[in-house]
N, C-alpha and C. Protein backbone atom coordinates (compact mmCIF):
# COMPACT_ATOMS: atom_id res chain seq x y z
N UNK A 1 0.84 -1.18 0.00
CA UNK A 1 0.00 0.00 0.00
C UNK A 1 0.89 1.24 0.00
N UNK A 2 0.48 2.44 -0.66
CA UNK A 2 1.16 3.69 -0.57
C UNK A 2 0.63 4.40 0.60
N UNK A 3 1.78 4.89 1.00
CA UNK A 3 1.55 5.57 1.96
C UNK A 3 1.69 6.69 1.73
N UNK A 4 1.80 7.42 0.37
CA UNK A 4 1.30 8.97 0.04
C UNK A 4 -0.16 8.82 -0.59
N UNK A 5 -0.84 8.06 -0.41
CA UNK A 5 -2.13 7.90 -1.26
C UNK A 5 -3.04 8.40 -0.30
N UNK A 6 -3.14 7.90 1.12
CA UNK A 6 -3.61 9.32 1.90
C UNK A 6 -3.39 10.28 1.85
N UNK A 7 -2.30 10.78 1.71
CA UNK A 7 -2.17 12.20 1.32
C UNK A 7 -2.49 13.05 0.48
N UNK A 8 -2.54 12.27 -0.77
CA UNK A 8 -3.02 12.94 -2.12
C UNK A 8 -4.57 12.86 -2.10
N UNK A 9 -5.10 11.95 -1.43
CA UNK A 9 -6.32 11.54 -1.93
C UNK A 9 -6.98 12.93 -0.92
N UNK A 10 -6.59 13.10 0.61
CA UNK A 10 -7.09 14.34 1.07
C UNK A 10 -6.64 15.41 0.72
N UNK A 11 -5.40 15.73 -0.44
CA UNK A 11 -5.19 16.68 -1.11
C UNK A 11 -6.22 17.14 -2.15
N UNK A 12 -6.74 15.84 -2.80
CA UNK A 12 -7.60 15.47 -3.93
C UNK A 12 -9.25 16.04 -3.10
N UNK A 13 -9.29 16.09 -1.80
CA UNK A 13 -10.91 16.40 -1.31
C UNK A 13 -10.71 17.89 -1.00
N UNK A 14 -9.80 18.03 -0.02
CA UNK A 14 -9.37 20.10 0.20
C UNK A 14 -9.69 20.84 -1.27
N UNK A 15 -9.09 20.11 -2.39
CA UNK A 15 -9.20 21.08 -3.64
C UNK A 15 -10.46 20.98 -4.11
N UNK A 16 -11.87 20.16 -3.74
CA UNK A 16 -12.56 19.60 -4.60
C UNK A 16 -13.26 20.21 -3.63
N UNK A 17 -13.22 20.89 -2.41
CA UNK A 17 -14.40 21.28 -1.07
C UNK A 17 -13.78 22.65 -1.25
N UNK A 18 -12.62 23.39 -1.43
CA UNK A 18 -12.22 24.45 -1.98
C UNK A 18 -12.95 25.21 -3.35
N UNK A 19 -12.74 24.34 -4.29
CA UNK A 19 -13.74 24.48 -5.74
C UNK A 19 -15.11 24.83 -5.40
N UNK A 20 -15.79 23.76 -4.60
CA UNK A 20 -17.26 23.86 -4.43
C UNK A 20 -17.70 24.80 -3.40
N UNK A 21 -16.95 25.01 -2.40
CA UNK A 21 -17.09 26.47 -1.71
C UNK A 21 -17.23 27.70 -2.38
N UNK A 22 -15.90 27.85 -3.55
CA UNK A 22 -15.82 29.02 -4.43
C UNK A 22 -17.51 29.43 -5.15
N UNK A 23 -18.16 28.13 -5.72
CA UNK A 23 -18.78 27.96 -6.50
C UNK A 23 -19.76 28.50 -5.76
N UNK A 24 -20.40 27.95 -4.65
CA UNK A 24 -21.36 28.02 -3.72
C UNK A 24 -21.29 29.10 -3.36
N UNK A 25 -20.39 30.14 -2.84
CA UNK A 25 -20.49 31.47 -2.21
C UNK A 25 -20.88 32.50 -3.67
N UNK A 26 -20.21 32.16 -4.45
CA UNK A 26 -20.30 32.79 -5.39
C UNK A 26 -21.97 32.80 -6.37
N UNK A 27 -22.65 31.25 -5.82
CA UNK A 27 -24.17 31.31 -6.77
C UNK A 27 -24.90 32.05 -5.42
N UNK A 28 -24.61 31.68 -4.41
CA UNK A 28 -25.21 31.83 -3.16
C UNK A 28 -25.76 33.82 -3.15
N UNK A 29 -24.42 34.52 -3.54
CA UNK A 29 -24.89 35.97 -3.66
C UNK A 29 -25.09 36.20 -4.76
N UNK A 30 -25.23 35.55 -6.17
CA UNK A 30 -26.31 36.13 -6.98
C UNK A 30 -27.85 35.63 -6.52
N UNK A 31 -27.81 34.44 -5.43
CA UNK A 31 -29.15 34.45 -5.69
C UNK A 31 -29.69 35.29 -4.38
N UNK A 32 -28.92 35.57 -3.19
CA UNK A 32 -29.38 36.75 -2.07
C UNK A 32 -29.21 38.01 -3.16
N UNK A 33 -28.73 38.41 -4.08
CA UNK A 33 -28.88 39.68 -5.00
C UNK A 33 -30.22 39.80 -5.44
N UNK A 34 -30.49 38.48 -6.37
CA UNK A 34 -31.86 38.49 -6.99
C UNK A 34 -33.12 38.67 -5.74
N UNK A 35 -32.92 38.10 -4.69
CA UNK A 35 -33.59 37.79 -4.21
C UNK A 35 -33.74 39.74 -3.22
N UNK A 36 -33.03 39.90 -3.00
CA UNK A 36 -33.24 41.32 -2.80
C UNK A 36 -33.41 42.43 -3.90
N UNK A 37 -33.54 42.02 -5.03
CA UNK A 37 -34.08 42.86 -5.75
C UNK A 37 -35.33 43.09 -6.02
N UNK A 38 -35.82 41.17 -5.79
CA UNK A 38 -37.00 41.16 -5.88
C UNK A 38 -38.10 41.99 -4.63
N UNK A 39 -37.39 41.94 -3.40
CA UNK A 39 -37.63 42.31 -2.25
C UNK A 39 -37.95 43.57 -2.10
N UNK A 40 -37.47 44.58 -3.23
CA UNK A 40 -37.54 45.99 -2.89
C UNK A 40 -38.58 46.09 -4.54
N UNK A 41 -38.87 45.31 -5.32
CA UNK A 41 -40.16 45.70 -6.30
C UNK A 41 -41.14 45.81 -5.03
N UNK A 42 -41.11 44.32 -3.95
CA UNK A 42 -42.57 44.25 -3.55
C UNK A 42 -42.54 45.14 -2.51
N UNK A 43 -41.22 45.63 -1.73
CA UNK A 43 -41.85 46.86 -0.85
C UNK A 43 -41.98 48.00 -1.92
N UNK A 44 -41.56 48.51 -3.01
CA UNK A 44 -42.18 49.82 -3.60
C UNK A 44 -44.06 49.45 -3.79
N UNK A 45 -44.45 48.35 -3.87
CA UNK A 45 -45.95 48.06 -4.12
C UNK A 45 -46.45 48.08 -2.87
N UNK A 46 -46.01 47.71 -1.84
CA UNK A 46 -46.51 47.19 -0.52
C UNK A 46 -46.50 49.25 -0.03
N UNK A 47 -45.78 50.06 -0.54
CA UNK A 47 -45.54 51.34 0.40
C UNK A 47 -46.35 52.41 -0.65
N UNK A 48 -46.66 52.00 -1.87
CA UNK A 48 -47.83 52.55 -2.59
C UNK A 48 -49.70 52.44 -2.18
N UNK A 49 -49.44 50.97 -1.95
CA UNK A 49 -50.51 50.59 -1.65
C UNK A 49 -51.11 51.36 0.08
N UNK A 50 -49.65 51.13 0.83
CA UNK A 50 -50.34 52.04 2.30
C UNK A 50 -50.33 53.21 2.17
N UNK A 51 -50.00 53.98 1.35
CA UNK A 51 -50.03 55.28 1.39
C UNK A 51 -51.18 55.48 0.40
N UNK A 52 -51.50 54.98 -0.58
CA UNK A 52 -53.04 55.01 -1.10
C UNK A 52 -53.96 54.70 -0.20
N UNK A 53 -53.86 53.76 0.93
CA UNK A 53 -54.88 53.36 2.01
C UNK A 53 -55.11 54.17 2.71
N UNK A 54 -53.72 55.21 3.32
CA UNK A 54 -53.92 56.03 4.24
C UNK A 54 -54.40 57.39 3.55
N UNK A 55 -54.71 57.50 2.57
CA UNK A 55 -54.91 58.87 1.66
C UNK A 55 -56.33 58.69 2.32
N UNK A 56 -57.37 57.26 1.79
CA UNK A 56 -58.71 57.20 1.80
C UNK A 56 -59.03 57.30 3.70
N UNK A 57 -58.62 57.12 3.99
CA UNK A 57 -58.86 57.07 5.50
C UNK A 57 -59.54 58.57 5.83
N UNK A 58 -60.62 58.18 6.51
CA UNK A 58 -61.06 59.60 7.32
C UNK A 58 -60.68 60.51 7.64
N UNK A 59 -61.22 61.65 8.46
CA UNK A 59 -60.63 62.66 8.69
C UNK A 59 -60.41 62.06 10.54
N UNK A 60 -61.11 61.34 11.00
CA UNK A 60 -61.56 60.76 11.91
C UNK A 60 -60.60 59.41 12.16
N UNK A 61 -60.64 58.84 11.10
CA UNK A 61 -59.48 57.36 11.11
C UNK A 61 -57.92 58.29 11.03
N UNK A 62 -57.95 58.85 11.04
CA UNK A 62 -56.11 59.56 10.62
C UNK A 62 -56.16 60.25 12.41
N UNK A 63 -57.06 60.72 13.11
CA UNK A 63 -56.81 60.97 13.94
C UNK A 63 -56.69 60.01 15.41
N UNK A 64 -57.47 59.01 15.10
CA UNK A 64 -57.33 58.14 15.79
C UNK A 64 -56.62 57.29 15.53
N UNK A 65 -55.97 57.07 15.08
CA UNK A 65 -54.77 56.11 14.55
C UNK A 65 -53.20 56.83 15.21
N UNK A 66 -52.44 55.85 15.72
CA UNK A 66 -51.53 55.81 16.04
C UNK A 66 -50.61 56.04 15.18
N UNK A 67 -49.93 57.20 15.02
CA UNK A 67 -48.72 57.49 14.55
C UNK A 67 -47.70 56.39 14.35
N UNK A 68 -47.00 56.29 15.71
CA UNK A 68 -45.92 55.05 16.01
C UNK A 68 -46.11 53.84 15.59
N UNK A 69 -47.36 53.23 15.47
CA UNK A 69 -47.96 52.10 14.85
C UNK A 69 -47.73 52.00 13.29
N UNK A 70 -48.25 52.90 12.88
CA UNK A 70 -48.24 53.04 11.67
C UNK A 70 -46.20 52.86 10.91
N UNK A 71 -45.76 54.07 11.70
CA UNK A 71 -44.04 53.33 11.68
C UNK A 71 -44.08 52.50 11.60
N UNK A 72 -43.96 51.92 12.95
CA UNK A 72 -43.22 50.41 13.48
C UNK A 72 -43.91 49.46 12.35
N UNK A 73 -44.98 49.78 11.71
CA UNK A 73 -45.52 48.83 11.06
C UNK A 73 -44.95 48.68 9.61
N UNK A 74 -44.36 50.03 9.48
CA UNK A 74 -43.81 49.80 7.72
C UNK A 74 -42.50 49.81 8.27
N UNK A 75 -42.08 50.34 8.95
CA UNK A 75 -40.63 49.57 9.37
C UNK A 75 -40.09 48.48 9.69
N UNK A 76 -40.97 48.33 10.63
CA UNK A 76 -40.39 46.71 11.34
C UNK A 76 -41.35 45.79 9.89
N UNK A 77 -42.10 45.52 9.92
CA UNK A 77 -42.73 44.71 9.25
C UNK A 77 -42.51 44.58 7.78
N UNK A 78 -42.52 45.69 6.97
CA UNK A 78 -41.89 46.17 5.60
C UNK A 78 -40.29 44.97 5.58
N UNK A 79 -39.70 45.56 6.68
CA UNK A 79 -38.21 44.84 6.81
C UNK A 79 -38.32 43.29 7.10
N UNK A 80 -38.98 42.92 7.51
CA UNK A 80 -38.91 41.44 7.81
C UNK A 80 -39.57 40.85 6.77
N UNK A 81 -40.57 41.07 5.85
CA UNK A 81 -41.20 40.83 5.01
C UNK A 81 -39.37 40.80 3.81
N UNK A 82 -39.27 41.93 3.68
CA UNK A 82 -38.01 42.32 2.27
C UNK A 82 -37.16 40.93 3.16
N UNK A 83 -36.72 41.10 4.10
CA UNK A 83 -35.09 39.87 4.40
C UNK A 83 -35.85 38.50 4.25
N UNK A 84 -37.17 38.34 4.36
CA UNK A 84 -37.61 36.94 4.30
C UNK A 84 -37.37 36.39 2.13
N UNK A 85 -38.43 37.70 2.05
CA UNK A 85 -37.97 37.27 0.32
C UNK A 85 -36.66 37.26 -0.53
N UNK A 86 -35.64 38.28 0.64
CA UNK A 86 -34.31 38.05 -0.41
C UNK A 86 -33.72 36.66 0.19
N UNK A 87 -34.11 35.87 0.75
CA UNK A 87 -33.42 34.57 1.39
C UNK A 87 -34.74 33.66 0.74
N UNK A 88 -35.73 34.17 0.17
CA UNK A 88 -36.05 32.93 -0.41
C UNK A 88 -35.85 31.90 -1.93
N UNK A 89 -35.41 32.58 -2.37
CA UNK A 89 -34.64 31.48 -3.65
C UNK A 89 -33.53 30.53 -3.17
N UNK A 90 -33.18 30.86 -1.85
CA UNK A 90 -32.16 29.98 -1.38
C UNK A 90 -33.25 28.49 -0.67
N UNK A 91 -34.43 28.68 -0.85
CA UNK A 91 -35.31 27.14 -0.56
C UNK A 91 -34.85 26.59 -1.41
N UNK A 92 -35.15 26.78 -2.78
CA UNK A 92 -34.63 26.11 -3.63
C UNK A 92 -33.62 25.55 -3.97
N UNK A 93 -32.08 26.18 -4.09
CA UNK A 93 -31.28 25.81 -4.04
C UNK A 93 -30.49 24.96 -3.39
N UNK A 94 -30.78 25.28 -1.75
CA UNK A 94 -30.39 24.49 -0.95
C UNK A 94 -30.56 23.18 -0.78
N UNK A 95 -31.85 22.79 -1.28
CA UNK A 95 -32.02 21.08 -1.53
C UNK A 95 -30.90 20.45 -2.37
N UNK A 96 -30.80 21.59 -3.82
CA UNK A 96 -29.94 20.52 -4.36
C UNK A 96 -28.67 20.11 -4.16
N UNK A 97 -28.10 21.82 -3.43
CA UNK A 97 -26.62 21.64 -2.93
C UNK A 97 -26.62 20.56 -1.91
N UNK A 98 -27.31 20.55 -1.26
CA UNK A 98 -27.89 18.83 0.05
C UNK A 98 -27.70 17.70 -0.54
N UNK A 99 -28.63 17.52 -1.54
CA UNK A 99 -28.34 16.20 -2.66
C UNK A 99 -27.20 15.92 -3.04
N UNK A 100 -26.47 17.19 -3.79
CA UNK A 100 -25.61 16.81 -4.40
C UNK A 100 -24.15 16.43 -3.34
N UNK A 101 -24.16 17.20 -2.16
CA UNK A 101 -23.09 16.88 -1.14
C UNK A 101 -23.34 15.38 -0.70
N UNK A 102 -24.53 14.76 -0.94
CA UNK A 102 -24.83 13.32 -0.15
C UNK A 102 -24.55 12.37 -1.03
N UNK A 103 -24.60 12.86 -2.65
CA UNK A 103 -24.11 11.89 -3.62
C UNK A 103 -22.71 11.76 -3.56
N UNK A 104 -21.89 12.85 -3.75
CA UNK A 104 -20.94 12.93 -3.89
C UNK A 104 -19.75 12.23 -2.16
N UNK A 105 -20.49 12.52 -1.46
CA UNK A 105 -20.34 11.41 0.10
C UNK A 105 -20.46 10.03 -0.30
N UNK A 106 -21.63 9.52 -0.81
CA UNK A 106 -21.80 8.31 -0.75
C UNK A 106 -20.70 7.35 -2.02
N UNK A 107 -20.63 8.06 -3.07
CA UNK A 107 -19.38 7.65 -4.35
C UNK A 107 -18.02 7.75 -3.55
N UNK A 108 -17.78 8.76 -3.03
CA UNK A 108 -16.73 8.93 -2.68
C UNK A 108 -15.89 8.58 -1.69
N UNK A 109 -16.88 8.25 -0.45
CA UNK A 109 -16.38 7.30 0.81
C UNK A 109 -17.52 6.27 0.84
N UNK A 110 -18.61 6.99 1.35
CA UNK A 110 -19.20 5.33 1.43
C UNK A 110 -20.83 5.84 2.15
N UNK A 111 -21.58 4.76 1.60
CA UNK A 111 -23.13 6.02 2.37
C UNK A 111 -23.03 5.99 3.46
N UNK A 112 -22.16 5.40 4.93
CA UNK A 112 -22.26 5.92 6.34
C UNK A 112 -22.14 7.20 6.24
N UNK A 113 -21.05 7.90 5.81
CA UNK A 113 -20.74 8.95 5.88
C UNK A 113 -21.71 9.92 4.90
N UNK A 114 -22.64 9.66 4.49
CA UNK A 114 -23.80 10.45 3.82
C UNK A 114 -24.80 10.06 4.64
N UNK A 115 -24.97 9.05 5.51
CA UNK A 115 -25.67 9.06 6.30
C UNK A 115 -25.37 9.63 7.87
N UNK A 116 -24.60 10.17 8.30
CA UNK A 116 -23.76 10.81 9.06
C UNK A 116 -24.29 12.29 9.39
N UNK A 117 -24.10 12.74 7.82
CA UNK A 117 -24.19 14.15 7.42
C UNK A 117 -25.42 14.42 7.35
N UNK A 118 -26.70 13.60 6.68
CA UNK A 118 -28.07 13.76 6.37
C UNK A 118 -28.73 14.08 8.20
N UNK A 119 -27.69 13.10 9.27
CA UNK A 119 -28.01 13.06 10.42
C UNK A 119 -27.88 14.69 11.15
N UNK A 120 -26.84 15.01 11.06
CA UNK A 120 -26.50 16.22 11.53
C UNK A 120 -27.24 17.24 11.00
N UNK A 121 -27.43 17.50 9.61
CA UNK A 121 -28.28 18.55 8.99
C UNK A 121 -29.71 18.54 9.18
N UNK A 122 -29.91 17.32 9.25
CA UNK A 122 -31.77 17.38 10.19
C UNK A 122 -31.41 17.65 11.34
N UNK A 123 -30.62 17.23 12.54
CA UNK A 123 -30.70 18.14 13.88
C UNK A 123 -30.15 19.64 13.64
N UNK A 124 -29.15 20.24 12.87
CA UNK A 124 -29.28 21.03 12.75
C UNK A 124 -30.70 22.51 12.16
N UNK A 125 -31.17 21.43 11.39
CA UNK A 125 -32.74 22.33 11.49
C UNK A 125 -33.08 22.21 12.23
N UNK A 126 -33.57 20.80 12.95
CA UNK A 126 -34.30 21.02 14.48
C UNK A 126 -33.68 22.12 15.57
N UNK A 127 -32.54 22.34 15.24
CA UNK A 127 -31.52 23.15 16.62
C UNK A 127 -32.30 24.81 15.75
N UNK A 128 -32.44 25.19 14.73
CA UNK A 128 -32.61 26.24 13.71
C UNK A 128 -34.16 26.45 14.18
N UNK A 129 -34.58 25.90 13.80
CA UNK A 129 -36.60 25.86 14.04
C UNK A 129 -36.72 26.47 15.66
N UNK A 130 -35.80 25.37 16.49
CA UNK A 130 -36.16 26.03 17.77
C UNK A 130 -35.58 27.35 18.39
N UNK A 131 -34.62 27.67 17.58
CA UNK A 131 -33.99 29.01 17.71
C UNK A 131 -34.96 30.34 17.21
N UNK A 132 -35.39 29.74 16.07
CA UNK A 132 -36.25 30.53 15.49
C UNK A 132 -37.59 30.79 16.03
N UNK A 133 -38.46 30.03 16.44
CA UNK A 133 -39.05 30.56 17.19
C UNK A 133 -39.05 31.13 18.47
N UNK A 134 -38.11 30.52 19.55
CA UNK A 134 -37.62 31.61 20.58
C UNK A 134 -37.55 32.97 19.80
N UNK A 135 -36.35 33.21 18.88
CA UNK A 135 -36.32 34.53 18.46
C UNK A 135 -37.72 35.26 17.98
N UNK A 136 -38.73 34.76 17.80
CA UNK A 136 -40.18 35.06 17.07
C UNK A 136 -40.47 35.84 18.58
N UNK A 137 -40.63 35.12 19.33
CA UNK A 137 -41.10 35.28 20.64
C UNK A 137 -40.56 36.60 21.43
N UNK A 138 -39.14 37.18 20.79
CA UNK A 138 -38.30 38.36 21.48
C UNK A 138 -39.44 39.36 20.40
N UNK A 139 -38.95 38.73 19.44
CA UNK A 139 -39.21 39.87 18.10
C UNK A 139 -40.81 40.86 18.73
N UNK A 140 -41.38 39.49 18.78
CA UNK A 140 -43.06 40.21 19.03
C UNK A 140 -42.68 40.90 20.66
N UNK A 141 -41.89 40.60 21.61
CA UNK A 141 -41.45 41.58 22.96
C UNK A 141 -41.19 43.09 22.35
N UNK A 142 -40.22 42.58 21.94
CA UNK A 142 -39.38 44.24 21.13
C UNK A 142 -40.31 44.90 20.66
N UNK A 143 -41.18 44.10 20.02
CA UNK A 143 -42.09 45.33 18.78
C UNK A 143 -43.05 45.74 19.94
N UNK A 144 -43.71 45.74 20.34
CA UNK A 144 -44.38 46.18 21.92
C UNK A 144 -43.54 46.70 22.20
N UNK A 145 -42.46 47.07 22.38
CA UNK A 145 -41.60 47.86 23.46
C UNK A 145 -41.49 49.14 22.54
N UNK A 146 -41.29 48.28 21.48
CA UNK A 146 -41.19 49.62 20.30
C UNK A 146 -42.46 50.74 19.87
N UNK A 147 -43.73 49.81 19.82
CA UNK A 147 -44.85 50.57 19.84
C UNK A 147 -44.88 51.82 20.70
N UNK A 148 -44.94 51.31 22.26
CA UNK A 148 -44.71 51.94 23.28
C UNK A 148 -43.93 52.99 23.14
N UNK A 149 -42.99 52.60 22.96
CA UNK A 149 -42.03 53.89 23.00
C UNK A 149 -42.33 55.18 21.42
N UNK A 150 -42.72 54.97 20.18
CA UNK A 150 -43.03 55.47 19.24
C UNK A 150 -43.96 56.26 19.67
N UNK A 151 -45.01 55.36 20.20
CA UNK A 151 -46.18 56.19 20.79
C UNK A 151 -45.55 57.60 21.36
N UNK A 152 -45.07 57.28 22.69
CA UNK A 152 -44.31 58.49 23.68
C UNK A 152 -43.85 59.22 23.55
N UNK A 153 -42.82 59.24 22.07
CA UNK A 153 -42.28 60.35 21.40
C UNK A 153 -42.76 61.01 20.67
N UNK A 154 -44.23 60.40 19.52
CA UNK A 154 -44.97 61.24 19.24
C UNK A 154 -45.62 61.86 19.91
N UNK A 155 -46.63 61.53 21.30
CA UNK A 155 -47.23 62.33 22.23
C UNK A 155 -46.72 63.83 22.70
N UNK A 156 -45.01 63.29 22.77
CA UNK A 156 -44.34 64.32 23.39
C UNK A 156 -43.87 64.81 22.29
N UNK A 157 -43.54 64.93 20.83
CA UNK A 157 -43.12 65.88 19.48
C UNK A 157 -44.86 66.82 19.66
N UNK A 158 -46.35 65.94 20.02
CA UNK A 158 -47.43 66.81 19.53
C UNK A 158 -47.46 67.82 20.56
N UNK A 159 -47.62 67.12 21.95
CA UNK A 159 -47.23 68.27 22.89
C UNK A 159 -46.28 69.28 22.68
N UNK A 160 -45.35 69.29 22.44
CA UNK A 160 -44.21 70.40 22.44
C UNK A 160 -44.87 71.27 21.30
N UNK A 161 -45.31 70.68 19.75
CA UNK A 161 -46.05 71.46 18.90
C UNK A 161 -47.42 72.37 19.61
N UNK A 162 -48.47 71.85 20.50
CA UNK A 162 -48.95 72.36 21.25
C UNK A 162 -48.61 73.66 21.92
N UNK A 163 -47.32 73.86 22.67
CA UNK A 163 -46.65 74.34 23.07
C UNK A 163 -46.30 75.89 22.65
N UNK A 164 -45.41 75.10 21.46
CA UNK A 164 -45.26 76.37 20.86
C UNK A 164 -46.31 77.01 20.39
N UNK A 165 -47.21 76.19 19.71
CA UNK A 165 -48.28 76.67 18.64
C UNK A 165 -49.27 77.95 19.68
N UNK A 166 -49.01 77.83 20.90
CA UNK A 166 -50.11 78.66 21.55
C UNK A 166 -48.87 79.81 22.29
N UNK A 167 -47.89 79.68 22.42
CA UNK A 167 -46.75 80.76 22.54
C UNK A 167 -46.50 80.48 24.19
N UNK A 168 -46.68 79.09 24.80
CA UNK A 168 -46.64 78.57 25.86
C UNK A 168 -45.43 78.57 26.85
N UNK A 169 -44.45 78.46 25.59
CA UNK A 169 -43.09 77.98 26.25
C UNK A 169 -42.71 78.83 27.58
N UNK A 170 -43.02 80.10 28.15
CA UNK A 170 -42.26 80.45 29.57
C UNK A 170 -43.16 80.02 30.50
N UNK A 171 -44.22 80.01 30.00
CA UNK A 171 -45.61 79.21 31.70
C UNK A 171 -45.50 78.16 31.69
N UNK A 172 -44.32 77.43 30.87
CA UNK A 172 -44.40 75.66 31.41
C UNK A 172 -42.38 75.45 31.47
């Protein structure tokens, strides 16, 4: 047996996991590109459409409506909506780069070791899923905290307009 044939042969996998890295980072941000391009057609439609909504609104619905809400709502929400769609062409892709890493495992050493990997990448979603919803769970904390606070600063920007508007400022 050679005893440089280990060597070459993991010389032969570094260059071949090197290659497919290159490849992968490289399709990976045209498709987070596309995918954020697509992301900002549907917020220019999504920020037409609320501002046509809020045109028709009462004289009565515009006053009772929450300022800060209305933010936090095209902000926070606008934004999570755009990062969800520029990461979604990567559903797609990602299956096949999966496939194709499990074929190329199983030809190349042997299917334990594609069965190994198939093992880890399902607990790794399971470890992902449950992360993700904990984080769901902050997200909806924060945005309440955020409401709250939006609210408070508009109250206190209308007050101070108040303020001035009546020539208030030395009796308070």
């Amino acid at each position: 047996m050679d005893p440089l044939a280990k060597v070459s042969t993991g010389c032969w996998l570094c260059a071949v996991f090197t290659v497919c890295s290159f490849t992968a980072a490289m399709l990976k941000r045209t498709v987070i590109q596309t995918g954020l391009e697509m992301s900002l057609k549907v917020r220019k439609i999504l920020m037409a459409s609320i501002y046509d909504k809020i045109g028709k609104l009462s004289m009565k619905a515009v006053t009772s409506t929450n300022s800060g809400k209305l933010i936090s709502l095209i902000s926070a929400d606008c934004f999570m909506l755009e990062r969800g769609m520029a990461f979604a062409p990567m559903v797609f892709t990602t299956p096949l780069t999966n496939i194709a890493v499990m074929i190329f495992l199983a030809v190349r050493q042997h299917w334990s070791s594609a069965v190994v990997v198939l093992v880890f990448f399902v607990l790794m979603l399971v470890a992902q899923n449950l992360n993700g919803a904990a984080l769901k769970n902050k997200k909806v904390k924060e945005s309440l905290f955020n409401d709250k606070r939006i609210k408070l600063v508009s109250d206190m920007v209308n007050g101070i307009r108040t303020i001035k508007s009546y020539g208030w400022e030395n009796h308070y």
